[in-house]
Structures are given as structure tokens and as C-alpha cells.
Protein backbone atom coordinates (compact mmCIF):
# COMPACT_ATOMS: atom_id res chain seq x y z
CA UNK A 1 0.00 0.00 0.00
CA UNK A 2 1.20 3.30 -0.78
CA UNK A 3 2.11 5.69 1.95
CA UNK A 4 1.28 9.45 2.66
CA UNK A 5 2.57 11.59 4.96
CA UNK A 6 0.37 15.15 4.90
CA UNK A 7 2.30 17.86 6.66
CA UNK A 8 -0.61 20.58 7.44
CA UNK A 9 -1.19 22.90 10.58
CA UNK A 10 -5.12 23.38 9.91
CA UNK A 11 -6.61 20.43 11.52
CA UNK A 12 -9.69 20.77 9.67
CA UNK A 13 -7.99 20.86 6.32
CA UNK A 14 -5.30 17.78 7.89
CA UNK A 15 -8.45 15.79 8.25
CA UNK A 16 -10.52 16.40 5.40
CA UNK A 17 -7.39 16.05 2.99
CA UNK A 18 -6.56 12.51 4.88
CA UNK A 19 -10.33 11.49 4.18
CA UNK A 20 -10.04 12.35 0.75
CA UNK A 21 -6.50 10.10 0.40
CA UNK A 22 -7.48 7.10 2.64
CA UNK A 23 -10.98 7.15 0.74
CA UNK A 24 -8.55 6.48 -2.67
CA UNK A 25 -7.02 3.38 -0.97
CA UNK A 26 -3.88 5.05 0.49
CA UNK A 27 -2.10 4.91 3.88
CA UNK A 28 -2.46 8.38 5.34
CA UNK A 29 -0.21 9.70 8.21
CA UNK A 30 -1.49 13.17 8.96
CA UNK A 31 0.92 15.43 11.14
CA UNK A 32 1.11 19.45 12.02
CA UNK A 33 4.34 20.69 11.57
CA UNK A 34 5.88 20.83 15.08
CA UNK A 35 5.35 17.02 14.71
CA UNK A 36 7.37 16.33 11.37
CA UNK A 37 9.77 13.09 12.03
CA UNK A 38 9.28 11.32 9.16
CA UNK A 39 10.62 7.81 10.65
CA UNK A 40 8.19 5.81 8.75
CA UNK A 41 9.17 5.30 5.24
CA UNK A 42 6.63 7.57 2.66
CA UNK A 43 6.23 6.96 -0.59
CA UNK A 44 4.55 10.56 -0.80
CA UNK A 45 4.57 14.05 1.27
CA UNK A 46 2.52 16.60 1.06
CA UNK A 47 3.61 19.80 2.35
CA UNK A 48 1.43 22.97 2.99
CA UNK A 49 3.96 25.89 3.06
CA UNK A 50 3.36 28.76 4.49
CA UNK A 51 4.94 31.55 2.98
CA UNK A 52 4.44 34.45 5.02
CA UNK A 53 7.23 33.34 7.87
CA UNK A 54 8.84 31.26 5.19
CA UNK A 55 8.47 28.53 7.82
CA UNK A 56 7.16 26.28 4.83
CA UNK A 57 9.69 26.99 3.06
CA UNK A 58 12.60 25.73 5.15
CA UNK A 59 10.06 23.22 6.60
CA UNK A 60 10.26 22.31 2.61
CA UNK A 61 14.52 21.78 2.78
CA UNK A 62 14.26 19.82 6.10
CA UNK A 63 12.03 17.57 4.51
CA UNK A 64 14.32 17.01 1.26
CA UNK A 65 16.87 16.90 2.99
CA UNK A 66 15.96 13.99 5.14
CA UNK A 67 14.09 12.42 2.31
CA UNK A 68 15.93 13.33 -0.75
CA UNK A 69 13.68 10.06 -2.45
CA UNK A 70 10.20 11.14 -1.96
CA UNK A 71 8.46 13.23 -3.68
CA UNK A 72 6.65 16.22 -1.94
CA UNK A 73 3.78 18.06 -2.98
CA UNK A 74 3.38 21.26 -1.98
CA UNK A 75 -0.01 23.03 -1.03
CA UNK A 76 -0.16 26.86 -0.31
CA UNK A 77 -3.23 29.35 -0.12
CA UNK A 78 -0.13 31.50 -0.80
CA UNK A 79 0.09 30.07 -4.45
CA UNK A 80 -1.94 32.48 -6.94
CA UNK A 81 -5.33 30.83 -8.02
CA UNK A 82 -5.07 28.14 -10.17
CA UNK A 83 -1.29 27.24 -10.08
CA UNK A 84 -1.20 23.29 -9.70
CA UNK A 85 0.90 20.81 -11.44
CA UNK A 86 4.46 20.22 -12.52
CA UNK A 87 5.81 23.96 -13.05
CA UNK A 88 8.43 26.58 -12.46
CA UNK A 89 7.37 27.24 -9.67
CA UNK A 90 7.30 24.12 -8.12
CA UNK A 91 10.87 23.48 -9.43
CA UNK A 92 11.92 26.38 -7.44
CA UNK A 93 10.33 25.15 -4.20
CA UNK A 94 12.20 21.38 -4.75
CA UNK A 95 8.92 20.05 -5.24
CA UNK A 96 7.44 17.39 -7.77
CA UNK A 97 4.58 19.82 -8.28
CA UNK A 98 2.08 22.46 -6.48
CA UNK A 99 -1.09 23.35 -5.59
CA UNK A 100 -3.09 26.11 -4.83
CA UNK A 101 -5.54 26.32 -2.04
CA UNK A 102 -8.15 26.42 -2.15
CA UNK A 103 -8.34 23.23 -4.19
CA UNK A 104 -10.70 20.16 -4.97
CA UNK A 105 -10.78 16.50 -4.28
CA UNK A 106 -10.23 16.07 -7.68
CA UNK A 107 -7.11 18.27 -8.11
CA UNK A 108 -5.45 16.71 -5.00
CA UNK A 109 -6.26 13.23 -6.34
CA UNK A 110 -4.98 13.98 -9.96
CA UNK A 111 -2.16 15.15 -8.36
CA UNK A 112 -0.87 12.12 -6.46
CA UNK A 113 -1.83 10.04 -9.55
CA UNK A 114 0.90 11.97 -11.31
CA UNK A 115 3.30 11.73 -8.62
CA UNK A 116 2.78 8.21 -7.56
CA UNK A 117 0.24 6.76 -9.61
CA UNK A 118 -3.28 5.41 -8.32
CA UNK A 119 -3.28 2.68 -5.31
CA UNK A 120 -2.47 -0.57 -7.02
């Protein structure tokens, strides 16, 4: 089974987007980011950054840096409207792609297809 790890502070988005995943088939770890310690082995992270503080940011480079294998998404209401996918952007950030909040089931789901593919 393919593992997530969702790195989010809101609780109420943490939830809802850990609904959304385990609902698809996948094993969901859901953690705010005072709690990152990504023992486990993921096969997936997904990363709100906060970009005010730029906490998300280096929150982003701890994460690479202790898993320079997985592949991180990263989710920002930062992001303008619309910005998802494989871009510049998310190049820039270290990430496999981006997305926008506020987003949809659908976008988050299309988006870990791409990364990861769909739970076999």
C-alpha cells in the first residue's frame, strides 16, 4: 500500500485532505508541523507551506533533505489561483509539483496520480 505523509497545521484541512487520500485506498499519516519526524518510510509528502514566515519553506529543505527520495507536494493558499501541477514554480520550491488552495478532491487526487500513480 502506498504511503502518505500530509504535513498541514489546519486540523480541519489535515483531516478532510486525509479522508479524501485514505478514501482512494492510500495509507495516510497526517501530522502538524511541530510534529514532522518522518521515521516511517513515505512513498509521498505533502507539504502545505506557508509563505508568510517562510516557515514552509525551510520546513520544505528539512524535509528534502531527510528524504531526498520522496516526492513532496506542496499546497499553499499563498500560491496564486489556479497554479497546480508540474511547473516553475514548483521546481523552485524542490517540489514534484504544487497546488493552490483552495483546491478540490479532484485536483489533489490527480495530483498524487501523477506523482505516484493510483493505489495498485
Amino acid at each position: 500500500m502506498q504511503r502518505i505523509v500530509i504535513v498541514e497545521e489546519d486540523k480541519l484541512m489535515r483531516d478532510l485532505l486525509a479522508e479524501w487520500l485514505s478514501a482512494e485506498g492510500y495509507s495516510v499519516r497526517a501530522v502538524a508541523s511541530g510534529d514532522i519526524q518522518l521515521k516511517d518510510k513515505a512513498d509521498l509528502v505533502i507539504v502545505d507551506v506557508y509563505m508568510p514566515r517562510r516557515g514552509g519553506l525551510s520546513r520544505l529543505r528539512e524535509l528534502q533533505a531527510a528524504n531526498p527520495q520522496t516526492p513532496i507536494i506542496a499546497i499553499s493558499g499563498q500560491f496564486r489561483p489556479g497554479l497546480t501541477g508540474p511547473c516553475k514554480t514548483a521546481r523552485e520550491f524542490g517540489a514534484h509539483q504544487v497546488i493552490a488552495k483552495p483546491f478540490t478532491r479532484r485536483d489533489l487526487i490527480a495530483a498524487v496520480h501523477d506523482v505516484i500513480g493510483p493505489v495498485h
